[in-house]
Protein backbone atom coordinates (compact mmCIF):
# COMPACT_ATOMS: atom_id res chain seq x y z
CA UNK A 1 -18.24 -30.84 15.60
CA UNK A 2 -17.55 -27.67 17.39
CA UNK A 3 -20.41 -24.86 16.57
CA UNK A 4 -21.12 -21.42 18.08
CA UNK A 5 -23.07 -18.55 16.71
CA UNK A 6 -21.83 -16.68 13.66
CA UNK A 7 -20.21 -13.38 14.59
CA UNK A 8 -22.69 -11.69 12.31
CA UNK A 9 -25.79 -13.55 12.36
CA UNK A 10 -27.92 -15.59 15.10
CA UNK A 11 -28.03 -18.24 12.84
CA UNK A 12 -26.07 -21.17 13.86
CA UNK A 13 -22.56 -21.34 12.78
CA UNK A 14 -20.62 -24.98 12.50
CA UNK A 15 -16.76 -24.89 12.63
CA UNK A 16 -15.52 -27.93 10.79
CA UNK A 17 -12.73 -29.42 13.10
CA UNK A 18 -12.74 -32.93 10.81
CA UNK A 19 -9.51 -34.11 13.00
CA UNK A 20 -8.31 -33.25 16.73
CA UNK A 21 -4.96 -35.09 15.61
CA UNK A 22 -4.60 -32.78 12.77
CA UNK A 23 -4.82 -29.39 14.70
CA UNK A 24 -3.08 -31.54 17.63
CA UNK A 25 -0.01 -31.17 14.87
CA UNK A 26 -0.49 -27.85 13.23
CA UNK A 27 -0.19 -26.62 16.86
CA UNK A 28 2.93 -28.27 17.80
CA UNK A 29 4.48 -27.44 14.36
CA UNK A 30 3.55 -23.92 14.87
CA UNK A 31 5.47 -23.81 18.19
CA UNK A 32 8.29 -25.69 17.80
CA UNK A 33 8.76 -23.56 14.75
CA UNK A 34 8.51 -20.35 16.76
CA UNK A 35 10.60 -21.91 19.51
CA UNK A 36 13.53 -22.44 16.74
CA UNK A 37 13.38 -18.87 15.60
CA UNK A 38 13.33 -17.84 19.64
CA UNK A 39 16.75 -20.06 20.27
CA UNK A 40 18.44 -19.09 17.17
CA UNK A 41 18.30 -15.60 17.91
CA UNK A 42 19.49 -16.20 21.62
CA UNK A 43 22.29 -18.51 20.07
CA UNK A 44 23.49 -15.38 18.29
CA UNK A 45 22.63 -13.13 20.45
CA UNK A 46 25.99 -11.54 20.09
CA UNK A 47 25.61 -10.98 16.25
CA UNK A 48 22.15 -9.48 16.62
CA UNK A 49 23.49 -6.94 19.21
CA UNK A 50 26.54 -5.63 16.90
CA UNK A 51 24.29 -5.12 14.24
CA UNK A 52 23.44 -2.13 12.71
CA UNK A 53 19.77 -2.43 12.36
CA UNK A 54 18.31 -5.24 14.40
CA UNK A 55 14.81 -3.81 13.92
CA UNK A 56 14.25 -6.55 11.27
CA UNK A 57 14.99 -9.32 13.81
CA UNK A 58 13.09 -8.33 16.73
CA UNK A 59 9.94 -7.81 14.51
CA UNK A 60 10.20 -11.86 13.67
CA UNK A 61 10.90 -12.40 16.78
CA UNK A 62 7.98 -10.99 18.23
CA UNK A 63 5.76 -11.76 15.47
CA UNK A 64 6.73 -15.49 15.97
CA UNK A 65 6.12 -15.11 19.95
CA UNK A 66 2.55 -13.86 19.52
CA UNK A 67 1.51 -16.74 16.76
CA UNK A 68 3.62 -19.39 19.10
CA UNK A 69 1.83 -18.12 22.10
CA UNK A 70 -1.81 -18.62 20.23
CA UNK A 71 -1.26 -21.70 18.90
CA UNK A 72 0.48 -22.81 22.32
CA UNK A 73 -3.58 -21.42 24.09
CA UNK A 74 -5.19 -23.22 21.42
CA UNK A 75 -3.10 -26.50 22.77
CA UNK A 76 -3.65 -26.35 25.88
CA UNK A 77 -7.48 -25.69 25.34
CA UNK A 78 -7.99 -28.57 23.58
CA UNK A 79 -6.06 -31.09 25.38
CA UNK A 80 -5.97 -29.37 29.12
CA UNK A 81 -8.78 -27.33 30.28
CA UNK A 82 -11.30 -29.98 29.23
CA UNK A 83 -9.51 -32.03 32.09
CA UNK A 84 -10.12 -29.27 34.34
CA UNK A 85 -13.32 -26.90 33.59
CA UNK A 86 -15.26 -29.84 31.49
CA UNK A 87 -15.60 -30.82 27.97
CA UNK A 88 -18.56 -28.10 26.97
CA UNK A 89 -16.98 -25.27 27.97
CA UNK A 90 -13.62 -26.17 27.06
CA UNK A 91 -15.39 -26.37 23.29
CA UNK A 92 -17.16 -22.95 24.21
CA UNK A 93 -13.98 -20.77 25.01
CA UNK A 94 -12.18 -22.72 21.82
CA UNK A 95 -14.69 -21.40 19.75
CA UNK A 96 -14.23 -18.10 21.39
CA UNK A 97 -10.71 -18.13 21.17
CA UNK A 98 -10.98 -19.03 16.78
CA UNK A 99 -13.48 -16.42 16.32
CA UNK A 100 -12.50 -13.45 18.48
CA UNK A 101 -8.47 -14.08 19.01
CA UNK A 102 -7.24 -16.35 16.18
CA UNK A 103 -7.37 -12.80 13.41
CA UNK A 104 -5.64 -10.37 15.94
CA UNK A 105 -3.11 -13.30 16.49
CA UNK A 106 -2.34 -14.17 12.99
CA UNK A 107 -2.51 -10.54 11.46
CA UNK A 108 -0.47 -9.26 13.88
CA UNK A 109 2.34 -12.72 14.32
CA UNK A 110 2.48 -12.54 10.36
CA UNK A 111 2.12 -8.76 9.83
CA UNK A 112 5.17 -8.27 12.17
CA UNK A 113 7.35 -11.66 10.48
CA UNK A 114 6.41 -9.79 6.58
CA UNK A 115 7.95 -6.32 8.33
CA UNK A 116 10.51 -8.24 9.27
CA UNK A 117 11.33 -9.80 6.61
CA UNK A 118 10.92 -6.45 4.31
CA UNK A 119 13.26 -4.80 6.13
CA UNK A 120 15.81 -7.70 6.19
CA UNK A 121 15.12 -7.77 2.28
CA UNK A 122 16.33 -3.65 2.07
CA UNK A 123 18.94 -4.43 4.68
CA UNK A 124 20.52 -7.45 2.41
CA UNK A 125 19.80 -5.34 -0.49
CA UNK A 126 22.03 -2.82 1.14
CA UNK A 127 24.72 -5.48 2.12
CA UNK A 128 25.07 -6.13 -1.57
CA UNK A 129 25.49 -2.92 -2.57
CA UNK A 130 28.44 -2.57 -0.46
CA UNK A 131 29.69 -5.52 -1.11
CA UNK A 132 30.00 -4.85 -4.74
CA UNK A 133 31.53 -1.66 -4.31
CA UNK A 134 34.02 -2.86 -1.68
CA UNK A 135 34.83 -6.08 -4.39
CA UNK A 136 35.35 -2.82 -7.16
CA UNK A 137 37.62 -1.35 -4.68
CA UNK A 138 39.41 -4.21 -3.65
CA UNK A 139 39.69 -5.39 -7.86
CA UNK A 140 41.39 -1.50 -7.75
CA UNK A 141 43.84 -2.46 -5.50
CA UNK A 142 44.47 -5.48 -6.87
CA UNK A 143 45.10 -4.13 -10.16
CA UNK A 144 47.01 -1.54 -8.10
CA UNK A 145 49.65 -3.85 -6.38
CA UNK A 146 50.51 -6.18 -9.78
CA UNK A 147 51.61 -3.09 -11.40
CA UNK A 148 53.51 -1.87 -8.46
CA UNK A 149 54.85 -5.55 -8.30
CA UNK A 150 55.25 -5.26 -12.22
CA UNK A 151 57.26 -2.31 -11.86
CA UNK A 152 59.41 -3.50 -8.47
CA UNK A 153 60.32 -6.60 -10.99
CA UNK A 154 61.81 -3.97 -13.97
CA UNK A 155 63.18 -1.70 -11.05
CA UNK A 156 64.88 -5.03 -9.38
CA UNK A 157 65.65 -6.61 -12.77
CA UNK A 158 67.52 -3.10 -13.67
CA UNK A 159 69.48 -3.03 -10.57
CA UNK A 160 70.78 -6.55 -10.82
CA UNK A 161 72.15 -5.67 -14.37
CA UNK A 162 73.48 -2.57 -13.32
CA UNK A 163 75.11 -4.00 -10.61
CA UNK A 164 76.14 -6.88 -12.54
CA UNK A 165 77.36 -4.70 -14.89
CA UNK A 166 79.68 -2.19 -12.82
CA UNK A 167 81.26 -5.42 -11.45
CA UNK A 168 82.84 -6.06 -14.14
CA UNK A 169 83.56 -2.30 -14.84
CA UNK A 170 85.50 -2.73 -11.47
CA UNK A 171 86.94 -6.00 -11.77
CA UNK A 172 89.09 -5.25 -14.71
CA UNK A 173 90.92 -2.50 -13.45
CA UNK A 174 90.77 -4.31 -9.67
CA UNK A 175 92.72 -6.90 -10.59
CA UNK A 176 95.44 -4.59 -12.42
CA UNK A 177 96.28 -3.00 -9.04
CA UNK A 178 96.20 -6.69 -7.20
CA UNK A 179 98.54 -7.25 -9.89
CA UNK A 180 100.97 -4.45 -9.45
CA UNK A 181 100.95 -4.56 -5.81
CA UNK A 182 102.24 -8.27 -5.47
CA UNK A 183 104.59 -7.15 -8.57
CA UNK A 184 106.12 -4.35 -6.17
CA UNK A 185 106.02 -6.42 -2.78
CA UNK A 186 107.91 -8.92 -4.20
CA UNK A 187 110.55 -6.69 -6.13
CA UNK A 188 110.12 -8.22 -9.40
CA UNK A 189 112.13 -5.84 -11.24
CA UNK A 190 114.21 -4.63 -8.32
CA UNK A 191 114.36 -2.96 -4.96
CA UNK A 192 111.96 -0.47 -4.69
CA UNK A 193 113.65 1.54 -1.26
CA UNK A 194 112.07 1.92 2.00
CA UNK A 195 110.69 -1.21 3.44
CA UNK A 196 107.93 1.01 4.12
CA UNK A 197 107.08 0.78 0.25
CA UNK A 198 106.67 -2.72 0.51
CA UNK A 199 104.68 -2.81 3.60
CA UNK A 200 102.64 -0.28 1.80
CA UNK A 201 102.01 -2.45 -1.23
CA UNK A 202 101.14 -5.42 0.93
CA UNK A 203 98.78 -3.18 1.95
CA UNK A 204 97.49 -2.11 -1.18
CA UNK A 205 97.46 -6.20 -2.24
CA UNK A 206 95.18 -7.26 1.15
CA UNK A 207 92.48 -4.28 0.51
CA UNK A 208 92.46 -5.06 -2.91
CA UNK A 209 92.07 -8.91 -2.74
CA UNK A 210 89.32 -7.74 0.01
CA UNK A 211 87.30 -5.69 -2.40
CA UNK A 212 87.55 -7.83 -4.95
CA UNK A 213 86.02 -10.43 -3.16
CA UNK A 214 83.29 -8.16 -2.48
CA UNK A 215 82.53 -7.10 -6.00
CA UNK A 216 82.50 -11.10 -6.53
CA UNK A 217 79.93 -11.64 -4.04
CA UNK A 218 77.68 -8.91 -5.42
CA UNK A 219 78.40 -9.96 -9.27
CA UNK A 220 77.35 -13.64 -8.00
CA UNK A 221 74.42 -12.45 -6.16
CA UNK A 222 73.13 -10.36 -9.25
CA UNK A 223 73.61 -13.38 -11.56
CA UNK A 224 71.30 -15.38 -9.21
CA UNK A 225 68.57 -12.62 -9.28
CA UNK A 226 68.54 -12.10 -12.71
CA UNK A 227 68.65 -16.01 -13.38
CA UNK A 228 71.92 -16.03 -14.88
CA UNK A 229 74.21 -18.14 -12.70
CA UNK A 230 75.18 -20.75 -14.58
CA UNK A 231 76.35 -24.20 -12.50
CA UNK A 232 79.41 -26.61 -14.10
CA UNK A 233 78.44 -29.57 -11.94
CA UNK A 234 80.76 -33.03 -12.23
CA UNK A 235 81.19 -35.64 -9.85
CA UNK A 236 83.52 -34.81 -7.06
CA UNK A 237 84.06 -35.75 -3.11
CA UNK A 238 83.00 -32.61 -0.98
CA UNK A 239 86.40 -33.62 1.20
CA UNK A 240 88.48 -32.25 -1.09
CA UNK A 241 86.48 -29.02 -1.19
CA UNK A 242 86.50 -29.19 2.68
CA UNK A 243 90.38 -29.63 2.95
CA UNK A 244 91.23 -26.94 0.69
CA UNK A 245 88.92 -24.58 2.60
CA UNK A 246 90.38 -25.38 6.07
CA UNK A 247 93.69 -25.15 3.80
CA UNK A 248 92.97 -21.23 2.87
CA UNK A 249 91.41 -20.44 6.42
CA UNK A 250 93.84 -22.20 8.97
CA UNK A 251 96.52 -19.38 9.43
CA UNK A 252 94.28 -16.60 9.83
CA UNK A 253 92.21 -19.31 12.44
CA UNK A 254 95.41 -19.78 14.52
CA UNK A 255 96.34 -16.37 14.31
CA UNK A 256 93.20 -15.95 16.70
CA UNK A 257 93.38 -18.61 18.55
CA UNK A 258 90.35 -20.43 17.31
CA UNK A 259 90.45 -24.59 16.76
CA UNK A 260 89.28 -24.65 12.71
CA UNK A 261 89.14 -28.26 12.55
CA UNK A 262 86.80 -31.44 10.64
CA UNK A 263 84.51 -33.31 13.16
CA UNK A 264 83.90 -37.44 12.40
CA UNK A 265 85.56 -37.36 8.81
CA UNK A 266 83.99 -39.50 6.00
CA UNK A 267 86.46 -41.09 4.00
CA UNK A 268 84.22 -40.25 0.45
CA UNK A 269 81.35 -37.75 0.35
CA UNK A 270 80.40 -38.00 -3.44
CA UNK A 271 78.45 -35.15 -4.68
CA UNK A 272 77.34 -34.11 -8.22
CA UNK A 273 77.54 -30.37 -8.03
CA UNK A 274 79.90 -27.45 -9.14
CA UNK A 275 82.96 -27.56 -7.44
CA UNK A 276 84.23 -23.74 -7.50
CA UNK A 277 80.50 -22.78 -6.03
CA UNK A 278 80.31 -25.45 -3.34
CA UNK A 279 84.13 -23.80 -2.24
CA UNK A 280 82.81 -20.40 -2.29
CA UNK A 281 79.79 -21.27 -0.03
CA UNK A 282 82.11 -23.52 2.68
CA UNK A 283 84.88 -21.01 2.53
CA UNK A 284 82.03 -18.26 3.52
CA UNK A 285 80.49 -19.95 6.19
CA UNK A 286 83.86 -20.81 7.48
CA UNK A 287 84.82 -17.00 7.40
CA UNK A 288 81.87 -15.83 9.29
CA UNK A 289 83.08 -18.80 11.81
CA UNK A 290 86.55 -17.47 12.60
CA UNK A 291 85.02 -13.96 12.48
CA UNK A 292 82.37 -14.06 15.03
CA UNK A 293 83.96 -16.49 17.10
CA UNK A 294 86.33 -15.64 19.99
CA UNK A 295 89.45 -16.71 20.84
CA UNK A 296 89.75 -20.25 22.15
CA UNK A 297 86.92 -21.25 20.24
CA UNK A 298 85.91 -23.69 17.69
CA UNK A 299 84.83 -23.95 13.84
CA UNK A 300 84.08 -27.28 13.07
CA UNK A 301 82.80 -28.92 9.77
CA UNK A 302 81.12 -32.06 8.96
CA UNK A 303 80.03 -34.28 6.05
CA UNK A 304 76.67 -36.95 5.81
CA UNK A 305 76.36 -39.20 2.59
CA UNK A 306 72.33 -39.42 1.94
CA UNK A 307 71.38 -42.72 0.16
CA UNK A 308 70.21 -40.77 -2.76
CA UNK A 309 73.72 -39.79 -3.73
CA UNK A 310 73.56 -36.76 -2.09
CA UNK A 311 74.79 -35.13 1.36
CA UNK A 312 74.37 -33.21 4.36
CA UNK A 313 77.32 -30.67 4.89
CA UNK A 314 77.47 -28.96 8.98
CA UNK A 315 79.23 -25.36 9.54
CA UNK A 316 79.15 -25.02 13.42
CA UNK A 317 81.18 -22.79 15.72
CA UNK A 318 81.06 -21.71 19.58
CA UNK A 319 81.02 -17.87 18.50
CA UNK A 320 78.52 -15.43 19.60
CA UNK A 321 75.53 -16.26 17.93
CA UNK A 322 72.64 -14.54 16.29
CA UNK A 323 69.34 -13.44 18.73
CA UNK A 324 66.31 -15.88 17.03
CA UNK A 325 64.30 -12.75 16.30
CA UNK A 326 67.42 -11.61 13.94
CA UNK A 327 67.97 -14.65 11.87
CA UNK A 328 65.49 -13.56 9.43
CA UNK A 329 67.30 -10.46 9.21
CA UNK A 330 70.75 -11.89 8.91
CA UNK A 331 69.54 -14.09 5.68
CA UNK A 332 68.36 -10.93 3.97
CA UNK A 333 70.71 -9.10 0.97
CA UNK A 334 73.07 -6.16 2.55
CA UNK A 335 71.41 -6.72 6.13
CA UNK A 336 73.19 -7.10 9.10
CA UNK A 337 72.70 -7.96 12.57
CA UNK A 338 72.01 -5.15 15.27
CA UNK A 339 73.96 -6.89 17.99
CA UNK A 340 76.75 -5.22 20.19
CA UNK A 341 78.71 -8.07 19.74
CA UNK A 342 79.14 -6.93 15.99
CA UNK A 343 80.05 -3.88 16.13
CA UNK A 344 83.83 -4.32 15.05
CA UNK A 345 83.28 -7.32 12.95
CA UNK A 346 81.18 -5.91 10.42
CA UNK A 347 80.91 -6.97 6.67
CA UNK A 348 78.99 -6.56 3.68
CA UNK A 349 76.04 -8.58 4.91
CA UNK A 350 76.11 -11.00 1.90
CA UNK A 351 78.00 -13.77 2.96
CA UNK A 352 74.41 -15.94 4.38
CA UNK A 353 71.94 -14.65 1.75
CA UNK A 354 74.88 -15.41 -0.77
CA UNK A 355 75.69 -18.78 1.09
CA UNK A 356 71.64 -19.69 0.85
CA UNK A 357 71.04 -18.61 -2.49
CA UNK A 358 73.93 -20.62 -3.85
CA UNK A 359 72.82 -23.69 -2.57
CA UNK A 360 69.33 -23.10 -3.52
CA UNK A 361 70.15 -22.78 -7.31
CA UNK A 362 72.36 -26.20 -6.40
CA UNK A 363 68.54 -27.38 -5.68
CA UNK A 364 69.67 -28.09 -2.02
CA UNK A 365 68.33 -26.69 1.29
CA UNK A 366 69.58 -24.58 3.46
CA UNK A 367 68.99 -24.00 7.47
CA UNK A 368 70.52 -21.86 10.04
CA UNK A 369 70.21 -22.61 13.52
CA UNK A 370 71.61 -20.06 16.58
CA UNK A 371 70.87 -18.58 19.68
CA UNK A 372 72.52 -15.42 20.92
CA UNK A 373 75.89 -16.45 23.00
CA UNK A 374 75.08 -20.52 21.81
CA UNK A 375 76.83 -20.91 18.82
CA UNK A 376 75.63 -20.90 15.06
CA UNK A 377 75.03 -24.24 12.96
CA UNK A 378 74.45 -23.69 9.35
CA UNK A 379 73.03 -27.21 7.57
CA UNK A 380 72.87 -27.55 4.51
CA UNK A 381 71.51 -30.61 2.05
CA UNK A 382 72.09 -31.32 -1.53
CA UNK A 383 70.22 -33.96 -3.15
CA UNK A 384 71.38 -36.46 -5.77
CA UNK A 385 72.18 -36.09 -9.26
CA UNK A 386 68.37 -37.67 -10.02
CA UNK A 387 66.81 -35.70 -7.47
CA UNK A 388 68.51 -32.37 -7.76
CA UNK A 389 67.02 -29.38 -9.52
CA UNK A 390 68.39 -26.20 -9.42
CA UNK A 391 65.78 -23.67 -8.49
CA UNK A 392 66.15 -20.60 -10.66
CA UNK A 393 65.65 -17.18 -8.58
């Protein structure tokens, strides 16, 4: 039993200390605890100092500093400075310490931890608030962005059928003047005079066959945006599409020189898929072969069975490439290329995004690999008949 007199009174005063071991553990507690709180904050030290009000947090931590550093006397009373000043006086200045120290301690530790903690209450209060109103004002913008989406859909939905349907506005009377001009260049009903006529009406044939093609392109490419494209699939080996391809394309390859030619021929490449669509894709990527490539170069095609009944079907030439930064570009609707290289070979920029769409709704994959002055590969994979869906744009 520890005893002293009673602040108050000369009459003797006992403090009850009923276990050394007990205060022994109240102590530690109380330290380690403050020691936590000390670390943490140096641990995020960083967050502490970018914060708007860290008021809140240096009031704990100083609050928690002056309990630790009682508790941490009190410790060392008890178990040290009986070692070196002797046991009675140790017992004296512990008293001392619990009468005259322990209430400034612990009022002030704990009256600067409840500050603390107020004004971390207020502060979180205030982190709510704003909170809330940025979650209204992001809701907003959500709400904000589907309609603008909803609306981009209609607008985009109302451009493929107008497109789709001036296509056919053009194709009918298209095809009468494709018509007349072959009728005239080959002097079905008689000489028509000058040579100069016919040359003219060759003319007239070439641009119109040209054009057509293009209003084909962006009728097919509408269809396939509005989810209209219907496939006729049927069994059929992809080297028949391939030879009547290099068929249609070999002249005009000569003609500049380039080698348009099939690389490690399969002798069957079954394939369920529609035949006239699979032509239109391989007679495209052959085009934009022979067009970008120069002369003495190559265009080569090639043909891999997959066990699943499907294939892998290779477009690669030597041309001059597209710059890797571009390639997202060049897979985009009407977008074209930057490079100086293209500058006199320029198209509708349709033939890849047309290309990669139609073998998408096939249910197949398609990749483009290039590198500016290296070349372009085109790969693309079509599954079997059990594995294939068509994906619908």
């Amino acid at each position: 039993m520890l005893y002293t007199t009673h602040p108050f009174s000369a009459e003797p005063y006992f403090m009850i200390w009923n276990s050394t071991a007990l205060m022994t553990i109240i102590d530690l507690a109380v330290i380690v605890g403050g020691v936590y709180v000390a670390v943490t904050i140096y641990r995020y030290r960083r967050i502490f100092r970018s914060s708007k009000n860290a008021t809140p947090l240096l009031l704990i931590a100083a609050g928690a500093s002056v309990i630790s550093a009682f508790y941490l006397a009190d410790l060392f009373i008890m178990w040290g400075l009986p070692h070196l000043t002797g046991k009675e006086e140790a017992m004296a200045l512990m008293a001392a310490l619990h009468l005259n120290v322990s209430w400034i301690a612990i009022t002030v530790g704990f009256g600067a931890i409840t500050g603390g903690l107020i004004l971390m209450v207020r502060s979180f209060a205030r982190l709510v608030h704003e909170l809330e109103s940025k979650e209204h004002e992001l809701v907003g913008k959500i709400e904000e962005a589907e309609t603008a989406t909803r609306a981009a859909e209609i607008a985009n939905d109302s451009k493929s059928q107008f497109l789709a349907n001036m296509s056919h506005e053009l194709r009918t009377p298209l095809n009468a003047i494709i018509g007349f001009s072959e009728t005239m260049h080959q002097q079905t009903f008689g000489p028509v005079g000058s040579p100069k006529y016919i040359e003219y009406a060759d003319n007239i044939g070439q641009a119109g066959r040209h054009l057509l093609t293009i209003i084909n392109d962006v009728l097919d490419l509408s269809k396939i945006e509005a989810g209209r494209l219907n496939l006729f699939r049927r069994h059929i080996d992809v080297n028949d599409v391939i030879n009547d391809s290099i068929a249609l394309l070999q002249e005009g390859a000569r003609s500049r020189g380039i080698d348009l030619s099939v690389v490690d021929p399969v002798a069957t490449v079954p394939l369920f898929a529609d035949q006239r669509i699979l032509k239109q894709i391989l007679i495209n990527l052959l085009s934009n072969g022979i067009k970008f490539t120069p002369k003495g170069g190559r265009v080569t095609v090639s043909t891999a069975p997959l066990p699943d009944g499907g294939c892998i079907l290779r477009v690669s030439d030597t041309g001059i490439g597209i710059p890797a930064d571009e390639i997202a570009v060049a897979l985009m609707p009407f977008e074209q290329v930057g490079s100086a290289l293209t500058q006199h070979t320029r198209g509708t920029g349709l033939g890849l995004p047309l290309c990669k769409s139609l073998t998408e709704r096939h249910g197949g994959t398609f990749e483009l690999e290039s590198a500016e002055g290296g070349g372009t590969t085109v790969t693309l994979r079509f599954a079997g008949r059990e594995n294939s869906r068509p994906k619908v744009a």
